[in-house]
PDB file of N, CA and C in Angstrom:
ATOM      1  N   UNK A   1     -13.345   8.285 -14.674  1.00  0.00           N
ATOM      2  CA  UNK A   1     -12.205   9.043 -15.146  1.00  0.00           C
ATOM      3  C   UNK A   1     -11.469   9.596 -13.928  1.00  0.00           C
ATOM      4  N   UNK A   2      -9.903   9.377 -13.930  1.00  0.00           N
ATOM      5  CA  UNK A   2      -9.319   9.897 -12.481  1.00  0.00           C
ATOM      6  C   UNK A   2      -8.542  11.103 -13.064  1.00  0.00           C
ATOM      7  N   UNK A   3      -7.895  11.786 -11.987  1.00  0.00           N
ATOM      8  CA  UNK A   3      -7.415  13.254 -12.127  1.00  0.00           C
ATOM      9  C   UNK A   3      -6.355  13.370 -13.055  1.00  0.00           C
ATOM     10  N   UNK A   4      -5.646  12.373 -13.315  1.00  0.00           N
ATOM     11  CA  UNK A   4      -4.237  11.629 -14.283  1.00  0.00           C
ATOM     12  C   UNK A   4      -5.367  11.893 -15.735  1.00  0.00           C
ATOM     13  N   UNK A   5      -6.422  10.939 -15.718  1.00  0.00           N
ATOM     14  CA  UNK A   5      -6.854  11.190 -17.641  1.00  0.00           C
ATOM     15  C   UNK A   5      -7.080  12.889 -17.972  1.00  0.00           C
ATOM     16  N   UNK A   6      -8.114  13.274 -16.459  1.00  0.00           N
ATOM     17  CA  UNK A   6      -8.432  14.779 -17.071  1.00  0.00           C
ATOM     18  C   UNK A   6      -7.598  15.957 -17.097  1.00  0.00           C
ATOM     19  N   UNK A   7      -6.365  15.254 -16.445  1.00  0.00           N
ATOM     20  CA  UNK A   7      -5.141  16.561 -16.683  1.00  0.00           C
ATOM     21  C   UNK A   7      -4.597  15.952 -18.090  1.00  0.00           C
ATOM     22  N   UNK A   8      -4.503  14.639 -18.985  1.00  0.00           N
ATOM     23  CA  UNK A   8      -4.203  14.224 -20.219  1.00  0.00           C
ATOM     24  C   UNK A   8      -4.723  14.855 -21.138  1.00  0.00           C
ATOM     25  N   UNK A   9      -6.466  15.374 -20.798  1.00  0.00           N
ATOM     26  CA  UNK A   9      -7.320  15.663 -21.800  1.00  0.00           C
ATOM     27  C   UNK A   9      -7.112  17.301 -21.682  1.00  0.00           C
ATOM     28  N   UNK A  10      -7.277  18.157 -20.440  1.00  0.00           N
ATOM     29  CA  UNK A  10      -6.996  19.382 -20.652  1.00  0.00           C
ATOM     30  C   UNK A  10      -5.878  20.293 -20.610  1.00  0.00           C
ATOM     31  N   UNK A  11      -4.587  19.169 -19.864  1.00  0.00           N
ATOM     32  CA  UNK A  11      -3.410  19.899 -19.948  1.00  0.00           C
ATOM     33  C   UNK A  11      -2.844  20.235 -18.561  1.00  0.00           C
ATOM     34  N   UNK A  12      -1.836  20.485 -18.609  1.00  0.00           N
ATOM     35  CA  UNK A  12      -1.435  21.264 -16.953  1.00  0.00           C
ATOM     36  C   UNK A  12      -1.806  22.671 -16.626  1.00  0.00           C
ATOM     37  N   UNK A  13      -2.079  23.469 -18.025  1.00  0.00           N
ATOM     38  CA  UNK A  13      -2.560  24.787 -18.007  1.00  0.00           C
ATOM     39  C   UNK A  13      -3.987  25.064 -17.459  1.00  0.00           C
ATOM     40  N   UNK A  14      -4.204  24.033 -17.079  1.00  0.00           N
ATOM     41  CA  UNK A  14      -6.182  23.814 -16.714  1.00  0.00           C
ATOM     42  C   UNK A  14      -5.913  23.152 -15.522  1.00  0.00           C
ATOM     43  N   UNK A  15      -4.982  22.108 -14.957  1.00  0.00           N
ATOM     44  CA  UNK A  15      -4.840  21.811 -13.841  1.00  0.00           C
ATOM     45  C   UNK A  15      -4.246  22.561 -12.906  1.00  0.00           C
ATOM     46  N   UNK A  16      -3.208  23.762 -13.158  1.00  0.00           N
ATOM     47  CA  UNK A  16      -2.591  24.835 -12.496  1.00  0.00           C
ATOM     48  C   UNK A  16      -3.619  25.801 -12.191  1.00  0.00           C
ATOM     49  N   UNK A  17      -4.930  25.826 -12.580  1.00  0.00           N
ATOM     50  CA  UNK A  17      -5.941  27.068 -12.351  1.00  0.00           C
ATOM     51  C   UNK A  17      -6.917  26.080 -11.761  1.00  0.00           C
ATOM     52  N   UNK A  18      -7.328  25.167 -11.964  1.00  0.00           N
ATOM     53  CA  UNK A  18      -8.718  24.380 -11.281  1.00  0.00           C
ATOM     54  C   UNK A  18      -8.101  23.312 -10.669  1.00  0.00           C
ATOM     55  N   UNK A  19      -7.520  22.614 -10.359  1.00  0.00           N
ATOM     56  CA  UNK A  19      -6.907  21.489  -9.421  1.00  0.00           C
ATOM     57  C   UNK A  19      -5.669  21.785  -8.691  1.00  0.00           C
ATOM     58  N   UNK A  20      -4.979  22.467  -8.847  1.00  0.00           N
ATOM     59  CA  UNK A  20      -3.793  22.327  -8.232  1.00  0.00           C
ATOM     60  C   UNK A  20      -4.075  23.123  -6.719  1.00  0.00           C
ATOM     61  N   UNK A  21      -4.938  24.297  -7.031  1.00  0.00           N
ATOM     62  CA  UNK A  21      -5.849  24.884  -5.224  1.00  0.00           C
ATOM     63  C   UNK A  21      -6.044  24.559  -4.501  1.00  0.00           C
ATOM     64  N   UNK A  22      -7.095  23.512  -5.199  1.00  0.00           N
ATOM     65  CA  UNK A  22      -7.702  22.784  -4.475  1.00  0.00           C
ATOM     66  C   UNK A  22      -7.464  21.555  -3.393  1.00  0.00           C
ATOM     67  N   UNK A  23      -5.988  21.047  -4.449  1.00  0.00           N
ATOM     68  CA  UNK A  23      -6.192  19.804  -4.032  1.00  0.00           C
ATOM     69  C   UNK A  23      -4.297  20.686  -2.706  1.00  0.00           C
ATOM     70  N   UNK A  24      -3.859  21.485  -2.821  1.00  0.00           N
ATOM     71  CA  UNK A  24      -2.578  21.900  -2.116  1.00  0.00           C
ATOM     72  C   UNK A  24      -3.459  22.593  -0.900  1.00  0.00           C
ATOM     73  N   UNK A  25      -4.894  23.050  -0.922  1.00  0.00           N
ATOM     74  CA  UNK A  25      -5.298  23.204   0.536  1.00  0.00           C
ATOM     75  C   UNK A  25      -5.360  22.438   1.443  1.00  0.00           C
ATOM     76  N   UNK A  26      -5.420  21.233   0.749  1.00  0.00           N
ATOM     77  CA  UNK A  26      -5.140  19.865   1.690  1.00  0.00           C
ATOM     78  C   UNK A  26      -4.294  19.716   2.888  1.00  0.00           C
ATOM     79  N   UNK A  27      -2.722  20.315   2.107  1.00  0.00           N
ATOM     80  CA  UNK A  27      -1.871  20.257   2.761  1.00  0.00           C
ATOM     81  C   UNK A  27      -1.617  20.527   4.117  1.00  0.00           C
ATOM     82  N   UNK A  28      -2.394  21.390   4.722  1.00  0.00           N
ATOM     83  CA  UNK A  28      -2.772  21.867   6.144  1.00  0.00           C
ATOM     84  C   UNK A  28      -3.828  21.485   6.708  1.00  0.00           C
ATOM     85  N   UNK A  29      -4.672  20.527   6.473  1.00  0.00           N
ATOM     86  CA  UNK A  29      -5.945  20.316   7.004  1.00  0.00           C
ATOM     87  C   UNK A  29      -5.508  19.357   8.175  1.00  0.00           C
ATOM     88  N   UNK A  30      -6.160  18.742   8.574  1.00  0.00           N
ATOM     89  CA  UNK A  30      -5.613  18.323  10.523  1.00  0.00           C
ATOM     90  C   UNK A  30      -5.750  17.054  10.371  1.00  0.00           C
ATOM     91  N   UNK A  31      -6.386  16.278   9.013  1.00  0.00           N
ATOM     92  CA  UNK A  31      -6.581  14.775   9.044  1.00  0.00           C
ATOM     93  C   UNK A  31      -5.701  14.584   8.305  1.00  0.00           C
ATOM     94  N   UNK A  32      -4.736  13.478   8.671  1.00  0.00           N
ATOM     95  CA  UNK A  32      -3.395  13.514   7.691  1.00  0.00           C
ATOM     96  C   UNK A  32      -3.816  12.650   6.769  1.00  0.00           C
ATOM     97  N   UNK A  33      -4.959  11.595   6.419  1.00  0.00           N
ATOM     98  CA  UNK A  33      -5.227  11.026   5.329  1.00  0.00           C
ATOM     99  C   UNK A  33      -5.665  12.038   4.262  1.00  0.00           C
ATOM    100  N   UNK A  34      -5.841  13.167   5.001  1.00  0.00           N
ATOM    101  CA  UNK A  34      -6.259  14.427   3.786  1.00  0.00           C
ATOM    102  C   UNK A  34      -5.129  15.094   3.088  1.00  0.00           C
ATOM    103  N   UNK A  35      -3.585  15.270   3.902  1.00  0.00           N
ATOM    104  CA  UNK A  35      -2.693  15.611   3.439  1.00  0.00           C
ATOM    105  C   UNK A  35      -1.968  14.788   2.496  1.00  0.00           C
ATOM    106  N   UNK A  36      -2.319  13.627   2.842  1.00  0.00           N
ATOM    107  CA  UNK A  36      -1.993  12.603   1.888  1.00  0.00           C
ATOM    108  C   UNK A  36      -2.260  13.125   0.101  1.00  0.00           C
ATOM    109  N   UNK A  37      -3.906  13.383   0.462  1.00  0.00           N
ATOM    110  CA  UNK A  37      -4.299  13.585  -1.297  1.00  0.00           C
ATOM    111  C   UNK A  37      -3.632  14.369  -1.788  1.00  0.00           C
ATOM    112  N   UNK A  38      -2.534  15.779  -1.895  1.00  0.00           N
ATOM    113  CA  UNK A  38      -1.897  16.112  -2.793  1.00  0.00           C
ATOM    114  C   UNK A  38      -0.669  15.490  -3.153  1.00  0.00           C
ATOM    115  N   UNK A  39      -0.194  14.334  -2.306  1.00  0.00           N
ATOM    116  CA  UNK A  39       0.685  13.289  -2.519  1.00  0.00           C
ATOM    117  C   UNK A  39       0.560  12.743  -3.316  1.00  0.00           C
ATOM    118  N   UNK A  40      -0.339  12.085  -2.994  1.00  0.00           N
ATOM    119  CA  UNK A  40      -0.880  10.982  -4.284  1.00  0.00           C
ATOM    120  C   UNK A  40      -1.181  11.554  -5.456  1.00  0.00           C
ATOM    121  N   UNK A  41      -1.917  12.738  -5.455  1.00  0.00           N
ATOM    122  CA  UNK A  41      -2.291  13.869  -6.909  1.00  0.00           C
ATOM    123  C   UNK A  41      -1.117  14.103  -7.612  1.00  0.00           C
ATOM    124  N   UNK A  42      -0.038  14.466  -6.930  1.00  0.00           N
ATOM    125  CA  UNK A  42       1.331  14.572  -7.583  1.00  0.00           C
ATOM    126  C   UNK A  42       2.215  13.316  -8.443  1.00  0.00           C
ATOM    127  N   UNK A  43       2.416  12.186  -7.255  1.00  0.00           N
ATOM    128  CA  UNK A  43       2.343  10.638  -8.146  1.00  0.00           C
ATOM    129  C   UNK A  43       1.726  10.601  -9.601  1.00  0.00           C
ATOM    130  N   UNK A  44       0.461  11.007  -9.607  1.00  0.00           N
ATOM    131  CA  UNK A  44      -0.521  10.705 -10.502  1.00  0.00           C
ATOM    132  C   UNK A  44      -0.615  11.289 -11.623  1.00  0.00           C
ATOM    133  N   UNK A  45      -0.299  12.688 -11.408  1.00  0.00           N
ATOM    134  CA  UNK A  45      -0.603  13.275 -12.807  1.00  0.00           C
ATOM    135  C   UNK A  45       1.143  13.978 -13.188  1.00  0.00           C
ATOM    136  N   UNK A  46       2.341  13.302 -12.435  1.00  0.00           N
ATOM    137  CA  UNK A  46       3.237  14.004 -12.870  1.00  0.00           C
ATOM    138  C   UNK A  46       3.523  13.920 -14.466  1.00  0.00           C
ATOM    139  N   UNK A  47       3.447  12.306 -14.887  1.00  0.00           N
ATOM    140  CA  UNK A  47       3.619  11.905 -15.687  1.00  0.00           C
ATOM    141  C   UNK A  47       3.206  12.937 -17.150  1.00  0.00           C
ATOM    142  N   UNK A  48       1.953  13.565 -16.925  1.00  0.00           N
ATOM    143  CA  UNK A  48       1.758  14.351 -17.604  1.00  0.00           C
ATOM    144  C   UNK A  48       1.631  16.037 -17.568  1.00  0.00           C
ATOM    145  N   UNK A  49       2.571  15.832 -16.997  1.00  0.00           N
ATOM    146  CA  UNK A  49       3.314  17.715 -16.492  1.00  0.00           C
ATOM    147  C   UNK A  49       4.759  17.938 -17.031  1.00  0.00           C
ATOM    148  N   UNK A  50       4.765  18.985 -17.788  1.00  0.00           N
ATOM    149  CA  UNK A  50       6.270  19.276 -17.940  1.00  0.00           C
ATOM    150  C   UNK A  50       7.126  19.719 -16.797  1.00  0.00           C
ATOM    151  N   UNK A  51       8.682  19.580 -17.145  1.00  0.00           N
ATOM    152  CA  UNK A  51       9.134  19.646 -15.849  1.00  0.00           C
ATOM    153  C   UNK A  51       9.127  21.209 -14.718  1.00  0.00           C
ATOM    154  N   UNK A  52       8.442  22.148 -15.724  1.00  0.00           N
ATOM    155  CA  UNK A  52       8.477  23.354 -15.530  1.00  0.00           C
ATOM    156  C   UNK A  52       7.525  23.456 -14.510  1.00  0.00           C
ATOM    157  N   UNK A  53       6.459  22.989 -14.978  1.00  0.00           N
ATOM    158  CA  UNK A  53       5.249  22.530 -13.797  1.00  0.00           C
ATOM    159  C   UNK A  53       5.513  22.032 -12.174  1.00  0.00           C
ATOM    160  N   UNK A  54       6.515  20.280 -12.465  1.00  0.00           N
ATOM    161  CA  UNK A  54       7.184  19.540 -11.445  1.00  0.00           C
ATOM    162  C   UNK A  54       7.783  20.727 -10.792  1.00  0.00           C
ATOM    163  N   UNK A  55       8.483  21.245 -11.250  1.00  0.00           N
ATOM    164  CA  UNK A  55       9.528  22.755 -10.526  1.00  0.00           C
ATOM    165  C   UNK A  55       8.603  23.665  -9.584  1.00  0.00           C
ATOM    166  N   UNK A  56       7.977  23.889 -10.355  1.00  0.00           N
ATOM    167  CA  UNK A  56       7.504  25.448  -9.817  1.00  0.00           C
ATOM    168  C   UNK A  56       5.926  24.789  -9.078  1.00  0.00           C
ATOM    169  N   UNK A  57       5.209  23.888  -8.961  1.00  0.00           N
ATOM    170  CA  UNK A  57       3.673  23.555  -8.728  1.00  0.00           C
ATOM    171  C   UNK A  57       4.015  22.717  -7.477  1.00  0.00           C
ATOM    172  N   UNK A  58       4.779  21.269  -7.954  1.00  0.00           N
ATOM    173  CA  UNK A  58       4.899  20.280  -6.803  1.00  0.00           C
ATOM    174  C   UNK A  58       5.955  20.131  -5.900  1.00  0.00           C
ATOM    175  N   UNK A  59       7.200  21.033  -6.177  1.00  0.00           N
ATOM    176  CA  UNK A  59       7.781  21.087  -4.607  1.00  0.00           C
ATOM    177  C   UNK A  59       7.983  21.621  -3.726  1.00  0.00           C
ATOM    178  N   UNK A  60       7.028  22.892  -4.095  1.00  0.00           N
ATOM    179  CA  UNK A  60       6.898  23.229  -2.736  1.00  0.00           C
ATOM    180  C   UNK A  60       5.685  22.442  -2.100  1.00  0.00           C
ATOM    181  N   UNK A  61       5.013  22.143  -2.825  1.00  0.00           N
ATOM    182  CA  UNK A  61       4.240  20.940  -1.908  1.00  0.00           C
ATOM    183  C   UNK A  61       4.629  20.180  -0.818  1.00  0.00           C
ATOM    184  N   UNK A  62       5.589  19.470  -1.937  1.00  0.00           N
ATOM    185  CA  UNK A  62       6.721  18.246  -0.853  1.00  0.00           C
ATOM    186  C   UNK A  62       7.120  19.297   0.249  1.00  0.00           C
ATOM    187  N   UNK A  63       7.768  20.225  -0.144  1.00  0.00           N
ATOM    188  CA  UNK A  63       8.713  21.394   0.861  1.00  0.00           C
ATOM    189  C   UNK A  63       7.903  21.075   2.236  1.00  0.00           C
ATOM    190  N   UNK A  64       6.789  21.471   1.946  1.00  0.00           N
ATOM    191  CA  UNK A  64       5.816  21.778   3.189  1.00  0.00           C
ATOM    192  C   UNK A  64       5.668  20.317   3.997  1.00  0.00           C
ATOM    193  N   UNK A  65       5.137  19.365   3.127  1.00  0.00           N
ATOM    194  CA  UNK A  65       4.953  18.280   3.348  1.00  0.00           C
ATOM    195  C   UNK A  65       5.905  17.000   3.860  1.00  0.00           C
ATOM    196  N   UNK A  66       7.232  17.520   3.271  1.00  0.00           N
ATOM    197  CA  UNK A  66       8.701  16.912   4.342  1.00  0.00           C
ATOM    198  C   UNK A  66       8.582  16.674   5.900  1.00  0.00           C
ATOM    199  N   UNK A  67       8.332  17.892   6.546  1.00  0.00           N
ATOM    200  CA  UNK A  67       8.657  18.197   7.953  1.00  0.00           C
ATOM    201  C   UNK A  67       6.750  17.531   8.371  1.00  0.00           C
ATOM    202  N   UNK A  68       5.911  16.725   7.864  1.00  0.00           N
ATOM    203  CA  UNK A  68       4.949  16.701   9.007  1.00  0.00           C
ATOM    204  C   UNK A  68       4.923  15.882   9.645  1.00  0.00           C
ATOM    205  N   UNK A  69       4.408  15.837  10.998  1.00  0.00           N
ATOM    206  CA  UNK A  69       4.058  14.998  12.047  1.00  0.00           C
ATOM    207  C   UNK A  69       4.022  13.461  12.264  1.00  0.00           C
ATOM    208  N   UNK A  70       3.231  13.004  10.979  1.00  0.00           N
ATOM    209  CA  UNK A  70       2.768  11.979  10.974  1.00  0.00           C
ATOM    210  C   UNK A  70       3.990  11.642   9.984  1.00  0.00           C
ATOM    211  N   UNK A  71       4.442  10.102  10.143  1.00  0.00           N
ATOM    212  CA  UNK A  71       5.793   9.374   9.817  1.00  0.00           C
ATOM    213  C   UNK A  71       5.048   8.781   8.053  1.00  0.00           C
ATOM    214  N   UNK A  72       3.737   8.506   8.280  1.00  0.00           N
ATOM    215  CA  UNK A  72       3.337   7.923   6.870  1.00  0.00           C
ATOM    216  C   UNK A  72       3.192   9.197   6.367  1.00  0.00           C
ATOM    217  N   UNK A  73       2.791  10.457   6.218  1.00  0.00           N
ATOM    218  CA  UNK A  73       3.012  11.404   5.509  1.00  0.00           C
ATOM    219  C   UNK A  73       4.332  11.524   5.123  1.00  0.00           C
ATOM    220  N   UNK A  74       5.452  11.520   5.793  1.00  0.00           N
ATOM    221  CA  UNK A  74       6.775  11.855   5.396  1.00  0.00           C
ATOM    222  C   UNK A  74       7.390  10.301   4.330  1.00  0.00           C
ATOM    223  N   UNK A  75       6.928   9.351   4.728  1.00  0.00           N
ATOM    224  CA  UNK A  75       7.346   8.623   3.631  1.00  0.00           C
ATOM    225  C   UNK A  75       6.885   8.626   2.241  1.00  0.00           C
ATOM    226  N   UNK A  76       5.645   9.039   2.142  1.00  0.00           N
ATOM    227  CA  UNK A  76       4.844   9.542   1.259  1.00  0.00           C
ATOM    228  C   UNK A  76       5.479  10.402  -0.052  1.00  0.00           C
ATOM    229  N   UNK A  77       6.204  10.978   1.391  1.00  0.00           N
ATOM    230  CA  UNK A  77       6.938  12.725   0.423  1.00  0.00           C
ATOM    231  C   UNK A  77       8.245  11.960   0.073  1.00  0.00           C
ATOM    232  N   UNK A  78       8.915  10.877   0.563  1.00  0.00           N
ATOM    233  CA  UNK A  78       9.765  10.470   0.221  1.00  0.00           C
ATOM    234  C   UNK A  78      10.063   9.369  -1.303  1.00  0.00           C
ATOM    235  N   UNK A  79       8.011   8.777  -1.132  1.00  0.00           N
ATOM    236  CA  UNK A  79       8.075   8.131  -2.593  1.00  0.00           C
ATOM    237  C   UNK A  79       7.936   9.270  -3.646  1.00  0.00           C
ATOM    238  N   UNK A  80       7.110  10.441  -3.631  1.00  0.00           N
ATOM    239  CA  UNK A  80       6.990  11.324  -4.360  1.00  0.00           C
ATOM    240  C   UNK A  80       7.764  11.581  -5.110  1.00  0.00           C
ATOM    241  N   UNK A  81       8.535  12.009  -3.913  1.00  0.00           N
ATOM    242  CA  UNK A  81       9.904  12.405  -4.470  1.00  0.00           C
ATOM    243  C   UNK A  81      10.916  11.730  -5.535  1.00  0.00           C
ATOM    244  N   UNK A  82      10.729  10.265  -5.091  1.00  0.00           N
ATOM    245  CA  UNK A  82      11.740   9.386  -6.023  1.00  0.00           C
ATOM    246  C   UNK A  82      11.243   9.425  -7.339  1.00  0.00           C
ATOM    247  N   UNK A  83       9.554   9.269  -7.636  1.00  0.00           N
ATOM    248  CA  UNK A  83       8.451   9.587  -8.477  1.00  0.00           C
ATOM    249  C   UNK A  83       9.328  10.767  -9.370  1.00  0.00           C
ATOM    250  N   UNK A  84       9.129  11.878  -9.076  1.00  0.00           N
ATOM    251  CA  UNK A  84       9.218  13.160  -9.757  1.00  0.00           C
ATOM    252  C   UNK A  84      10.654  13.128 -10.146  1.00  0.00           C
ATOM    253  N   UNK A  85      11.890  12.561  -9.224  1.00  0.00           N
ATOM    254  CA  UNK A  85      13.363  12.827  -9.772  1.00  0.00           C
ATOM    255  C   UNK A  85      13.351  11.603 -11.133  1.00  0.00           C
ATOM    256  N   UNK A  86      12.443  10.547 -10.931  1.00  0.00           N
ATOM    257  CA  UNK A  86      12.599   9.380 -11.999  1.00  0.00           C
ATOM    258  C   UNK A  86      12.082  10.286 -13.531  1.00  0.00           C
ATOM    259  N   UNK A  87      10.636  10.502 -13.348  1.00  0.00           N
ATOM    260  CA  UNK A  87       9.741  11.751 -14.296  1.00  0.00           C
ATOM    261  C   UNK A  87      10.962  12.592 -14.496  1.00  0.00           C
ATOM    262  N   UNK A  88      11.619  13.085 -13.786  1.00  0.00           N
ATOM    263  CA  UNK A  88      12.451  14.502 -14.667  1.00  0.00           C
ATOM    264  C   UNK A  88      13.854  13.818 -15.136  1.00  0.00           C
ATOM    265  N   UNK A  89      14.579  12.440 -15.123  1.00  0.00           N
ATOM    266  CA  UNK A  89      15.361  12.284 -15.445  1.00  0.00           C
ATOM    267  C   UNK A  89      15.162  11.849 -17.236  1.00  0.00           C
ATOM    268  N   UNK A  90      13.852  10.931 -16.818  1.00  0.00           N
ATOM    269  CA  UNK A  90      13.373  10.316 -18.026  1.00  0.00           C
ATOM    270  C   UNK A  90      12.840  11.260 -18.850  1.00  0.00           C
ATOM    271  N   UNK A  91      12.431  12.685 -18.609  1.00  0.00           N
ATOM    272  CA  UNK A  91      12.471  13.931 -19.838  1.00  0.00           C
ATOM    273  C   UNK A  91      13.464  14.588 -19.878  1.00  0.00           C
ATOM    274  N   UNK A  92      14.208  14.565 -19.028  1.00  0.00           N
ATOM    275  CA  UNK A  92      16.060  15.538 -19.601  1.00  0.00           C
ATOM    276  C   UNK A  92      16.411  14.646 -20.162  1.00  0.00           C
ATOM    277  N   UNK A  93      16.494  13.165 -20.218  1.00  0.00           N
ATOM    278  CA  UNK A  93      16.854  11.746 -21.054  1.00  0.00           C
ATOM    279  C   UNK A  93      16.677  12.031 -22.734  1.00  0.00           C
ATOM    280  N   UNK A  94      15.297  12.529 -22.138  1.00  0.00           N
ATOM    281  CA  UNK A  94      14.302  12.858 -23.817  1.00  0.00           C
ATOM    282  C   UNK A  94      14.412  14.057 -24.346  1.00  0.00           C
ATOM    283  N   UNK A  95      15.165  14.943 -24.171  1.00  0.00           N
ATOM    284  CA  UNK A  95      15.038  15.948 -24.301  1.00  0.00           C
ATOM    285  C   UNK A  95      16.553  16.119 -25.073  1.00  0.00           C
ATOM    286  N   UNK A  96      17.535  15.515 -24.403  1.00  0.00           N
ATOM    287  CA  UNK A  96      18.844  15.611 -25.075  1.00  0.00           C
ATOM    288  C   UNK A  96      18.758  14.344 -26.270  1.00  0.00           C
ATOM    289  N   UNK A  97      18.225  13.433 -26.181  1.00  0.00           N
ATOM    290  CA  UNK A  97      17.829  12.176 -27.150  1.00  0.00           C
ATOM    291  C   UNK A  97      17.185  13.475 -28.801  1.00  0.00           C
ATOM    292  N   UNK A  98      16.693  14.119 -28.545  1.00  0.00           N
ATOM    293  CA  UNK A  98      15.838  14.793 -29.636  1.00  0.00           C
ATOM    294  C   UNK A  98      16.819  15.680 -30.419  1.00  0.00           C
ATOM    295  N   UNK A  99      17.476  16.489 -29.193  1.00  0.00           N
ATOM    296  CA  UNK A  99      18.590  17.545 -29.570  1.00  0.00           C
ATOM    297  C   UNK A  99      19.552  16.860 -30.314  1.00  0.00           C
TER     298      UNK A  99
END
């Protein structure tokens, strides 16, 4: 089971208190394959985050994660990114579709 099913099964309200800590201490650690993992965590479970979450949880992630060192980290933040603007177009899409 990867971090995408068990944020499906308990929600973002359970991933904002037990995963999201954990995995954004990353962000400063000195091995950049480690900064990587809240990259990829974000990719992964946006799909099942409202956009309120995307807002307020994962960019300041990116924020931080824009400016680092290493050039594959910053492209990283650059797929993310396309990731999360695609995720929030395709629920404001859905959102006025309902209204």
């Amino acid at each position: 089971m990867c971090i995408k099913d068990l944020v499906g099964i308990f929600g973002p309200s359970w991933a904002i208190k037990h995963v999201f800590p954990e995995i954004f201490k990353l962000e400063t650690d000195t091995n950049y394959l480690n900064r990587l993992t809240p990259l990829f965590t974000i990719q992964n479970i946006s799909q099942n985050c409202p956009n309120e979450v995307i807002k307020s949880s994962f960019l300041s992630s990116l924020e931080t994660l824009k400016n680092d060192k290493v050039p594959n980290v910053r492209m990283n933040v650059a797929n993310a990114c396309k990731d999360l603007l695609v995720q929030l177009k395709i629920s404001t899409e859905n959102d006025k579709s309902v209204s």
